[in-house]
Protein backbone atom coordinates (compact mmCIF):
# COMPACT_ATOMS: atom_id res chain seq x y z
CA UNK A 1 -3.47 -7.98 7.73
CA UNK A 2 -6.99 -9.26 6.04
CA UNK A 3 -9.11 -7.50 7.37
CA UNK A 4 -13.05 -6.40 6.43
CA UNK A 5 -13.82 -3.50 8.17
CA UNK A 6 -17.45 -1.77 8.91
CA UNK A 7 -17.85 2.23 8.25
CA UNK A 8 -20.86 1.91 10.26
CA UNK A 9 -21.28 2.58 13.67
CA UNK A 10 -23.83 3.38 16.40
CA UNK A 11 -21.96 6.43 17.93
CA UNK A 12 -19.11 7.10 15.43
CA UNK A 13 -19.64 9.04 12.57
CA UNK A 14 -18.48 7.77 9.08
CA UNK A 15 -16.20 10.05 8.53
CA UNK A 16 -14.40 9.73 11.74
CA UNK A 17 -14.68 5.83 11.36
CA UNK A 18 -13.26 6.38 7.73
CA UNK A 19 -9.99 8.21 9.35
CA UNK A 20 -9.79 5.46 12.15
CA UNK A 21 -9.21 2.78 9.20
CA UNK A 22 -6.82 4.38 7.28
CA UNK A 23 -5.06 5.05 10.69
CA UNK A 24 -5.17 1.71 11.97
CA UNK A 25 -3.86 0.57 8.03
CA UNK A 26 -0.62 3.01 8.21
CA UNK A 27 0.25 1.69 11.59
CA UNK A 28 0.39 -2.02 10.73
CA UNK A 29 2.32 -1.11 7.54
CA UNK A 30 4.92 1.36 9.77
CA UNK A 31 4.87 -1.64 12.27
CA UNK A 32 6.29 -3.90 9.51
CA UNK A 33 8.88 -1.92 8.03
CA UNK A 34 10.22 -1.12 11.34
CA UNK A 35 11.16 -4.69 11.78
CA UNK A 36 14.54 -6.15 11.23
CA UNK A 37 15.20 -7.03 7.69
CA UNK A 38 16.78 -10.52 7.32
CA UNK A 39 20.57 -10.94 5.38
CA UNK A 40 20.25 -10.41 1.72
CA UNK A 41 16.77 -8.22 1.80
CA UNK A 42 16.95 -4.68 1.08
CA UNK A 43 13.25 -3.77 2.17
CA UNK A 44 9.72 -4.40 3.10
CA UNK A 45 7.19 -4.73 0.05
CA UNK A 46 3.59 -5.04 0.43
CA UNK A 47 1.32 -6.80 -1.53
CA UNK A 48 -2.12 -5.40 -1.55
CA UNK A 49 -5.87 -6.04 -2.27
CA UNK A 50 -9.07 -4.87 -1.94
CA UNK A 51 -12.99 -5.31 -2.56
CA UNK A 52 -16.17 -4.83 -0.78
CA UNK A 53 -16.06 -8.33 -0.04
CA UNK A 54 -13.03 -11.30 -0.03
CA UNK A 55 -13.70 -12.49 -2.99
CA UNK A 56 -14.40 -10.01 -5.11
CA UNK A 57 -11.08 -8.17 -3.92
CA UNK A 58 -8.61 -6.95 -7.00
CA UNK A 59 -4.79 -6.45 -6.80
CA UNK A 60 -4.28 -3.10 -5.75
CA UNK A 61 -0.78 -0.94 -5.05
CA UNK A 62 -0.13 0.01 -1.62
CA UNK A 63 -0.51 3.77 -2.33
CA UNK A 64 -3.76 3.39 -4.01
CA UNK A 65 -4.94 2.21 -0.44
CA UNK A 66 -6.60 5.24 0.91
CA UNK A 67 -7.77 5.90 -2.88
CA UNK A 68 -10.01 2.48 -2.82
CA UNK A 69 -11.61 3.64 0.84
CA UNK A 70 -12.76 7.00 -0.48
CA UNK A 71 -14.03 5.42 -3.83
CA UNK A 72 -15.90 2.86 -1.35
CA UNK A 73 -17.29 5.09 0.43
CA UNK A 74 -18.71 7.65 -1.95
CA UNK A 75 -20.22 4.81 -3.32
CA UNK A 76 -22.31 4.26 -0.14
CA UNK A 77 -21.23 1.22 0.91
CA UNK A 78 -21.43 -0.41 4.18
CA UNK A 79 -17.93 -2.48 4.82
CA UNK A 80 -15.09 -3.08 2.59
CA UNK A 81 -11.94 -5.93 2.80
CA UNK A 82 -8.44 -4.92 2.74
CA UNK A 83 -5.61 -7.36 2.75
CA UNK A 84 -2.05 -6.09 3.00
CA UNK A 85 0.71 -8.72 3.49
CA UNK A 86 4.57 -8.67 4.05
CA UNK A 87 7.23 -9.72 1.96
CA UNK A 88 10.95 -9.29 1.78
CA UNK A 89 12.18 -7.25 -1.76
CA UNK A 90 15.78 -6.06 -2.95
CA UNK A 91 16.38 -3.52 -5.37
CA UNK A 92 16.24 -3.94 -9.07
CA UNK A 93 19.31 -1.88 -10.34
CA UNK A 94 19.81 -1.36 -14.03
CA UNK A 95 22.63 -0.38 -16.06
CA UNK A 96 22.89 2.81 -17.10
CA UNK A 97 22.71 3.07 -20.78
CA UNK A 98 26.04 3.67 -23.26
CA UNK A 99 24.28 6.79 -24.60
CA UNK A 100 23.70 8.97 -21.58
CA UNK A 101 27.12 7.93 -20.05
CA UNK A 102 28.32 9.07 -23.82
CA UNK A 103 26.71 12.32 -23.45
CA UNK A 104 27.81 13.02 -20.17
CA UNK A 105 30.90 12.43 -21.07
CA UNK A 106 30.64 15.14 -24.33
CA UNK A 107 29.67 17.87 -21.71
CA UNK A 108 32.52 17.41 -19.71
CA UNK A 109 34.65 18.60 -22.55
């Protein structure tokens, strides 16, 4: 999704227009993680920006989203661009460190 969108309207009022985005930008996103995930992908990652205009848009995290619009629009602004795209992720695992298996191990006894 790359999408600018307007917080003004004739007949809506900015707040209500405000909730309508976010809306509209939680659907596509539960749209896209209900899809299949290929062989060898463990889930759906985003990759998010946003800006008053294309250009000036900065890497944002998905969950800092809805953040971004309320900072926009306490700052009186007029439109904003949001781009969220798709991409397949797996899981990073680590190994657990020596030590805390160690310790665990002390409190068993």
């Amino acid at each position: 999704m790359k999408k600018t969108f307007q917080l003004t309207h004739p007949k809506i009022k900015p707040a209500r227009r405000v909730d309508a985005i976010k809306s509209e930008i939680k659907k596509y996103i539960k749209r896209e993680r209900n899809k299949t995930l290929p062989e060898g992908v463990d889930y759906w990652d985003f990759d998010c920006k946003f800006g008053l205009t294309e250009p000036t848009a900065d890497v944002v995290h998905l969950a800092a989203i809805n953040k971004s619009i309320d900072e926009a629009v306490a700052a009186g602004a007029n439109s904003f661009y949001v781009e969220v795209i798709v991409k397949m992720a797996n899981r990073q695992f680590t190994a657990p460190d020596e030590d805390l298996s160690e310790s665990l191990d002390e409190d068993e006894d």
